[in-house]
N, C-alpha and C. Protein backbone atom coordinates (compact mmCIF):
# COMPACT_ATOMS: atom_id res chain seq x y z
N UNK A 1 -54.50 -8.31 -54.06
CA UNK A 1 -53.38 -9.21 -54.22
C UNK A 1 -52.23 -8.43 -54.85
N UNK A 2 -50.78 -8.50 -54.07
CA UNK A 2 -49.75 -8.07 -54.59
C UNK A 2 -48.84 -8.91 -55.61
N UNK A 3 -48.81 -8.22 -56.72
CA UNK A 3 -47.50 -9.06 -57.62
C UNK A 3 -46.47 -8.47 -57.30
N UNK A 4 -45.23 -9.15 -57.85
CA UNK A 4 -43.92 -8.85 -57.90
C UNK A 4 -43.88 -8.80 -59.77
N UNK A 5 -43.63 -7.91 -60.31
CA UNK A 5 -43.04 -7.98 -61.97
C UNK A 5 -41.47 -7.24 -62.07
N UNK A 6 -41.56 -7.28 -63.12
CA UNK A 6 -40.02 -6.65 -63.43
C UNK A 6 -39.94 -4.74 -63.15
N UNK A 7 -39.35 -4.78 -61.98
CA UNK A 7 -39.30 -3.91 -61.78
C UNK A 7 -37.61 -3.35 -61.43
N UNK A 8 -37.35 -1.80 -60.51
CA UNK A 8 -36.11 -1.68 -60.68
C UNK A 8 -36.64 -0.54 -59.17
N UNK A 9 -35.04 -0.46 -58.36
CA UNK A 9 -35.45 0.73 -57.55
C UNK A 9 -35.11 1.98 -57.82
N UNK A 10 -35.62 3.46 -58.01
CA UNK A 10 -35.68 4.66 -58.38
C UNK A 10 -35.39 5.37 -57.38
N UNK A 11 -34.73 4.86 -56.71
CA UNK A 11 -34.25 5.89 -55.58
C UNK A 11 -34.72 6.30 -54.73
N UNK A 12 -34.69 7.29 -53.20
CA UNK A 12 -35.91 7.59 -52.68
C UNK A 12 -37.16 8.25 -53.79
N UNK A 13 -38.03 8.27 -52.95
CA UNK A 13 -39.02 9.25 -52.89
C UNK A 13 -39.34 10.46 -52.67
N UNK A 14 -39.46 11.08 -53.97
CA UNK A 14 -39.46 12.64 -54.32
C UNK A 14 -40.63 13.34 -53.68
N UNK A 15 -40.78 13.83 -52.14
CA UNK A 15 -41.58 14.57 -52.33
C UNK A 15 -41.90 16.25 -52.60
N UNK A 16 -42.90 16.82 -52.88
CA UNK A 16 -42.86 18.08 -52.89
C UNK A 16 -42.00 18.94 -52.19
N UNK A 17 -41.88 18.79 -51.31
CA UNK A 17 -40.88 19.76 -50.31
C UNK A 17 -39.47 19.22 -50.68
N UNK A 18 -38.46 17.99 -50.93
CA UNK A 18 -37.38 17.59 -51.28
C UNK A 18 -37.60 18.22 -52.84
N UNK A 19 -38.43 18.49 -53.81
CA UNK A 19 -37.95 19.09 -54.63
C UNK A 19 -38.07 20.01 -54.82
N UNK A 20 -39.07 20.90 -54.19
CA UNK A 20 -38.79 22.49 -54.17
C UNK A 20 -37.40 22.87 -53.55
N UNK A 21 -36.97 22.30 -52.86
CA UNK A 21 -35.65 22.34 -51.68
C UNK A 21 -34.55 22.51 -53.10
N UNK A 22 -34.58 21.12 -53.63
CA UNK A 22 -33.58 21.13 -54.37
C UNK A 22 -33.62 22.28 -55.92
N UNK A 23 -34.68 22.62 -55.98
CA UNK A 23 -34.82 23.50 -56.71
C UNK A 23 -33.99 24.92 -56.77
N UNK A 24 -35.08 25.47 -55.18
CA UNK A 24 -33.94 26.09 -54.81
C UNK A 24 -32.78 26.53 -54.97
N UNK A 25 -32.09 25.45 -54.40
CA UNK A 25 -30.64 25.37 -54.36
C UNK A 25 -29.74 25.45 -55.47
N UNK A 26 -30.65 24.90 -56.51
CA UNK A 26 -29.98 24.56 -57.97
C UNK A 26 -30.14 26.46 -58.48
N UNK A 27 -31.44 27.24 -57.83
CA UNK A 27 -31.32 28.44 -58.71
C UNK A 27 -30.66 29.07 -57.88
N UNK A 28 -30.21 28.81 -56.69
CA UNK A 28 -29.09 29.86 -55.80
C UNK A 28 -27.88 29.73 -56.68
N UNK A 29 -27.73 28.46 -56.69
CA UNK A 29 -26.15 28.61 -57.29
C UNK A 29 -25.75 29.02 -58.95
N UNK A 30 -27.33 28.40 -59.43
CA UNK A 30 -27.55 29.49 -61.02
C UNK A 30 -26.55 30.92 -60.73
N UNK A 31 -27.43 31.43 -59.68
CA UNK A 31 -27.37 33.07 -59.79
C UNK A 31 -26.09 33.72 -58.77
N UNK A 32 -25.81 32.63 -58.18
CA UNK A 32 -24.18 32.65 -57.94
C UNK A 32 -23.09 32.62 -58.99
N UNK A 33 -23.08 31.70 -59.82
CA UNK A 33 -22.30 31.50 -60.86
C UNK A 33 -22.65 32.46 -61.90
N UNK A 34 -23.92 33.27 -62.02
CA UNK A 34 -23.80 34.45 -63.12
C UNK A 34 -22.90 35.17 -62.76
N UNK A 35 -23.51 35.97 -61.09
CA UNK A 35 -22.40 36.68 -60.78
C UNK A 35 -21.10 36.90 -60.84
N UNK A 36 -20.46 35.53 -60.64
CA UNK A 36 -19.00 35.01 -60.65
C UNK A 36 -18.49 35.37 -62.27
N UNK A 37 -19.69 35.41 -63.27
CA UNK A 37 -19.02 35.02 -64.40
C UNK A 37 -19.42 36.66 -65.08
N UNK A 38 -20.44 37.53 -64.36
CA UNK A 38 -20.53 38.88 -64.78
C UNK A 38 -19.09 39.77 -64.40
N UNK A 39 -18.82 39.39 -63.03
CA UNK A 39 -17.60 40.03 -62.54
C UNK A 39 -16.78 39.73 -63.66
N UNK A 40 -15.79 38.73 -63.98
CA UNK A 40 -15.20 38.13 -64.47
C UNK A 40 -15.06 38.31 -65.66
N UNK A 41 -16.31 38.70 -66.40
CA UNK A 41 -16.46 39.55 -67.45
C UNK A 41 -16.06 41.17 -67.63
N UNK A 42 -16.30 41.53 -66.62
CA UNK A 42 -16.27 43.11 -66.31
C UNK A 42 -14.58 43.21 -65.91
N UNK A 43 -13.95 42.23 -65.46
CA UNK A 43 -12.43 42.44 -65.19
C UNK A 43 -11.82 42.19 -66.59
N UNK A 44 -12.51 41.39 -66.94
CA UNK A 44 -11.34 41.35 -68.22
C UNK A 44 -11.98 42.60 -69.48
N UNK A 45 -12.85 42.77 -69.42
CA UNK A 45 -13.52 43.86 -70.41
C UNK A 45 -12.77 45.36 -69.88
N UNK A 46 -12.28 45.81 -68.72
CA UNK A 46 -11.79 47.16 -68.42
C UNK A 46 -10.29 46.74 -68.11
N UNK A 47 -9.88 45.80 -67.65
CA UNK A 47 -8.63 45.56 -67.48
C UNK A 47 -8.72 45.65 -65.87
N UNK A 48 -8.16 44.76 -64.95
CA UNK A 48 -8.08 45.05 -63.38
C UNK A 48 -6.99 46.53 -62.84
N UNK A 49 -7.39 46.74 -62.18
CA UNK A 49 -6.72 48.00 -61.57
C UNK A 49 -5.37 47.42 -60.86
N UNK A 50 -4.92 47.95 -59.98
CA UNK A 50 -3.48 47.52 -59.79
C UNK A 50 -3.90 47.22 -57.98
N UNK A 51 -5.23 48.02 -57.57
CA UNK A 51 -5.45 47.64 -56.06
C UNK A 51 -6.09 46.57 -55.69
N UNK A 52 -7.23 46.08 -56.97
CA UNK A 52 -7.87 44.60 -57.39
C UNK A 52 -6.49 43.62 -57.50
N UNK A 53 -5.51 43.66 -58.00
CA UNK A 53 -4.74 42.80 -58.12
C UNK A 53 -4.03 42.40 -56.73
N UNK A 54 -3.53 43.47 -56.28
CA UNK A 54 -2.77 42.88 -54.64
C UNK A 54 -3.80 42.40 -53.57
N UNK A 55 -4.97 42.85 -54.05
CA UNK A 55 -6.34 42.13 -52.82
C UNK A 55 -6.37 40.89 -53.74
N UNK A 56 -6.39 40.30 -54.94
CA UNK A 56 -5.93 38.54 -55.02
C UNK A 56 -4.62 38.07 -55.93
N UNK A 57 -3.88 38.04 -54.93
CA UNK A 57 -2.54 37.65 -55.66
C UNK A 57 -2.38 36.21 -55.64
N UNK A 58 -1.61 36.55 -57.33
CA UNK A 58 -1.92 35.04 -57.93
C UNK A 58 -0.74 34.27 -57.09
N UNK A 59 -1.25 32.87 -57.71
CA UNK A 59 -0.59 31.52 -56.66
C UNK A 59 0.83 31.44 -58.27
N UNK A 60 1.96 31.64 -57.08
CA UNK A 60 2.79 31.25 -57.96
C UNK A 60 3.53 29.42 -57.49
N UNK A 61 4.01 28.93 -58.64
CA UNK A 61 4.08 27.42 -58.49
C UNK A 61 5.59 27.34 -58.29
N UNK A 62 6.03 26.42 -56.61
CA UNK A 62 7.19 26.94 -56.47
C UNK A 62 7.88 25.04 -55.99
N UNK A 63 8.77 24.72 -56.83
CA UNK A 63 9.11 23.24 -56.45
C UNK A 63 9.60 22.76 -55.10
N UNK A 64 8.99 21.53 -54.60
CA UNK A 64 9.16 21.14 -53.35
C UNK A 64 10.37 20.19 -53.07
């Protein structure tokens, strides 16, 4: 026999493979964002070169 009690819905259903998946994904972008933030470290710790700078030139803000 089925009851009904106080209950609530939790969203799908987690299985093994949806959370290894998302696991994953969560440590790809971990170790994306170190990178991003080792570089980033290393530019401002030596100072950028002058050929790093014209390969990303900054956005200047120009009124419309």
């Amino acid at each position: 026999v089925l009851e009904w009690s106080d209950g609530y819905y939790n969203g799908e259903i987690k299985t093994t493979k949806i959370v290894q998946a998302l696991d994953i994904k969560a440590d790809k972008v971990g170790l994306q964002r170190s990178e991003q933030l080792r570089e980033l470290y290393k530019s401002l710790l030596g100072g950028e070169s002058t050929d790093q700078q014209l390969k990303r030139p900054s956005i200047a803000l120009s009124p419309e």
